[in-house]
Protein backbone atom coordinates (compact mmCIF):
# COMPACT_ATOMS: atom_id res chain seq x y z
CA UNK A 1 0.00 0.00 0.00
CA UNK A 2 3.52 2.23 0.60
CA UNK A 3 4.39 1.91 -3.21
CA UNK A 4 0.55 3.44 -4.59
CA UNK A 5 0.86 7.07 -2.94
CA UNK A 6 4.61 7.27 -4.03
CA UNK A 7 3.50 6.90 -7.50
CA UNK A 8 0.53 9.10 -7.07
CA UNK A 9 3.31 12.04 -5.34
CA UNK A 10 5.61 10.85 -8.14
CA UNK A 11 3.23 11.46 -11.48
CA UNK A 12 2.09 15.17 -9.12
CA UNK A 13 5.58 16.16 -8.90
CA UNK A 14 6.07 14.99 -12.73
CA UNK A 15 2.92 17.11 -13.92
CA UNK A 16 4.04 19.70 -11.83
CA UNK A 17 7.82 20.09 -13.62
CA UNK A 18 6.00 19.56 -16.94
CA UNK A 19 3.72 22.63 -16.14
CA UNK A 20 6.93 24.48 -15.36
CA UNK A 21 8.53 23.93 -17.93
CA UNK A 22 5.78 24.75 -20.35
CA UNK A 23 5.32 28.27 -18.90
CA UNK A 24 9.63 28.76 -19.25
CA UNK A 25 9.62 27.78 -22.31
CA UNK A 26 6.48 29.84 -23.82
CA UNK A 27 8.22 32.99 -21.86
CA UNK A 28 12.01 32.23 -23.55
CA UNK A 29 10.18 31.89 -27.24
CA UNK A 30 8.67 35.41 -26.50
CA UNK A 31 12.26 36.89 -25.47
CA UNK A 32 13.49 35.19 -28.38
CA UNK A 33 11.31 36.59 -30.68
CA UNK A 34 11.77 40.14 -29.13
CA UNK A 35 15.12 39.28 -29.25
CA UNK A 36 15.93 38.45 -33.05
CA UNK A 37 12.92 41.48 -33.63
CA UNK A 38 15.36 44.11 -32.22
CA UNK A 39 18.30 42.83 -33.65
CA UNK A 40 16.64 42.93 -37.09
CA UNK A 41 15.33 46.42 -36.62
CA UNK A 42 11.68 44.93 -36.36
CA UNK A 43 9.27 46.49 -33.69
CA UNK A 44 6.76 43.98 -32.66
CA UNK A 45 3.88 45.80 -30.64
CA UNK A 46 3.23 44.23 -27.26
CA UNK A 47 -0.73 43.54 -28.39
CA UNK A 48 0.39 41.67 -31.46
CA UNK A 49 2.80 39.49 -29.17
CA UNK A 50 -0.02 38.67 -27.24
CA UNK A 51 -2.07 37.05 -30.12
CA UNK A 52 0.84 35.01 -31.00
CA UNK A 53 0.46 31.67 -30.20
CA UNK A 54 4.01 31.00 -28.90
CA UNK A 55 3.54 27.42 -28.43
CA UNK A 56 3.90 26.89 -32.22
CA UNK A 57 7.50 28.46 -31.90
CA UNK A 58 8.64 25.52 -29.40
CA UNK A 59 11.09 22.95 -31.40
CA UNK A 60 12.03 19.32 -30.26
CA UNK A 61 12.53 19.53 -26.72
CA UNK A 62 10.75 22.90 -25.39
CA UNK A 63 13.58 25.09 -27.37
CA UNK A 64 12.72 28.07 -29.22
CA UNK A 65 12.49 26.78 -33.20
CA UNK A 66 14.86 29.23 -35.32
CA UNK A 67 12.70 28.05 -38.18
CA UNK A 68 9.34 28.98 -36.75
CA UNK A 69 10.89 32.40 -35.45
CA UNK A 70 12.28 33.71 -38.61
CA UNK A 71 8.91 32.49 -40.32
CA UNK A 72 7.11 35.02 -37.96
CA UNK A 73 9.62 37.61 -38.44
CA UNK A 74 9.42 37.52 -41.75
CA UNK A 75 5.55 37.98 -42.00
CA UNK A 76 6.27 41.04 -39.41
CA UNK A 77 8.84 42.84 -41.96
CA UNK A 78 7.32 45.09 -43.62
CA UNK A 79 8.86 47.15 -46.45
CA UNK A 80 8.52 51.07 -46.17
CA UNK A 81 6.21 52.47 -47.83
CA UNK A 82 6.83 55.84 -49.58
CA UNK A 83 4.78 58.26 -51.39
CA UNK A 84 5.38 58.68 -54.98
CA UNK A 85 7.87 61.75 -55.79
CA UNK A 86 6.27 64.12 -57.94
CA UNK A 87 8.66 66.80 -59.92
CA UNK A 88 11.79 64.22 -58.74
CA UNK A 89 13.91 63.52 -61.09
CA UNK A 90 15.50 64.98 -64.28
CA UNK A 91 12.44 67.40 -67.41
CA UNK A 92 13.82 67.77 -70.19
CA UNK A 93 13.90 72.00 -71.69
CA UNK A 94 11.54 74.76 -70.57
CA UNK A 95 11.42 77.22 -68.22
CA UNK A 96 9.26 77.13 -65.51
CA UNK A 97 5.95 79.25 -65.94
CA UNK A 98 6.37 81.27 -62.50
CA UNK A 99 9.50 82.41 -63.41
CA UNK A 100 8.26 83.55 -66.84
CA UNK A 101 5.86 86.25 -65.01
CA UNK A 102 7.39 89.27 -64.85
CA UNK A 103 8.26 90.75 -61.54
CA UNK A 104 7.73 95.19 -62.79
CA UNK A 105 4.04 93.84 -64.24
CA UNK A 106 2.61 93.18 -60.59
CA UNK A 107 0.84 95.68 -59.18
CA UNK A 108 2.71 97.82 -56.19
C-alpha cells in the first residue's frame, strides 16, 4: 500500500515540472522573438505578441524553433512604404511658368 501514494506524489511532482517547464519555455520563445525582432530592426507591438500563439515556436525539446521564429519575423517585416515623388527627377527644356511672369508687371 507504501508503493501506490509514491507513485501518485511521483506522477504530481512529474505534472508539476512539466507545467513548469511549459510556462519557461512559452516565456524564452517570447524573449526570443523580441530578441531576433530588435536585432533585425523589427518592432513587434506588445498587443500583437499577445495574439501570438508561442507554443507553435517551441522545437524538439521545449527550445525556441529558429525556423518557426524567422517564419514570424518575416511575416512582421514590412517594407517602407513611400509616397510617390512628384517633380523628382531629371524634365527635359523649358522654363518654368512662374518664373516667366514678370516681376515690374505686378501691381505695387
Amino acid at each position: 500500500m507504501s508503493a501506490e501514494p509514491e507513485t501518485s506524489q511521483a506522477d504530481l511532482t512529474q505534472a508539476i515540472r512539466e507545467e513548469v517547464h511549459r510556462e519557461f519555455a512559452i516565456r524564452l520563445v517570447q524573449a526570443e522573438v523580441r530578441l531576433q525582432a530588435a536585432q533585425a530592426g523589427i518592432e513587434i507591438p506588445a498587443d500583437l505578441m499577445d495574439l501570438i500563439d508561442s507554443s507553435k515556436l517551441l522545437g524538439e525539446g521545449g527550445q525556441p524553433s529558429q525556423e518557426a521564429i524567422d517564419v514570424l519575423l518575416s511575416a512582421v517585416r514590412t517594407e517602407p512604404v513611400f509616397a510617390p515623388l512628384v517633380g523628382a527627377g531629371h524634365h527635359r527644356g523649358g522654363t518654368p511658368t512662374a518664373s516667366s511672369f514678370s516681376l515690374d508687371a505686378r501691381r505695387r
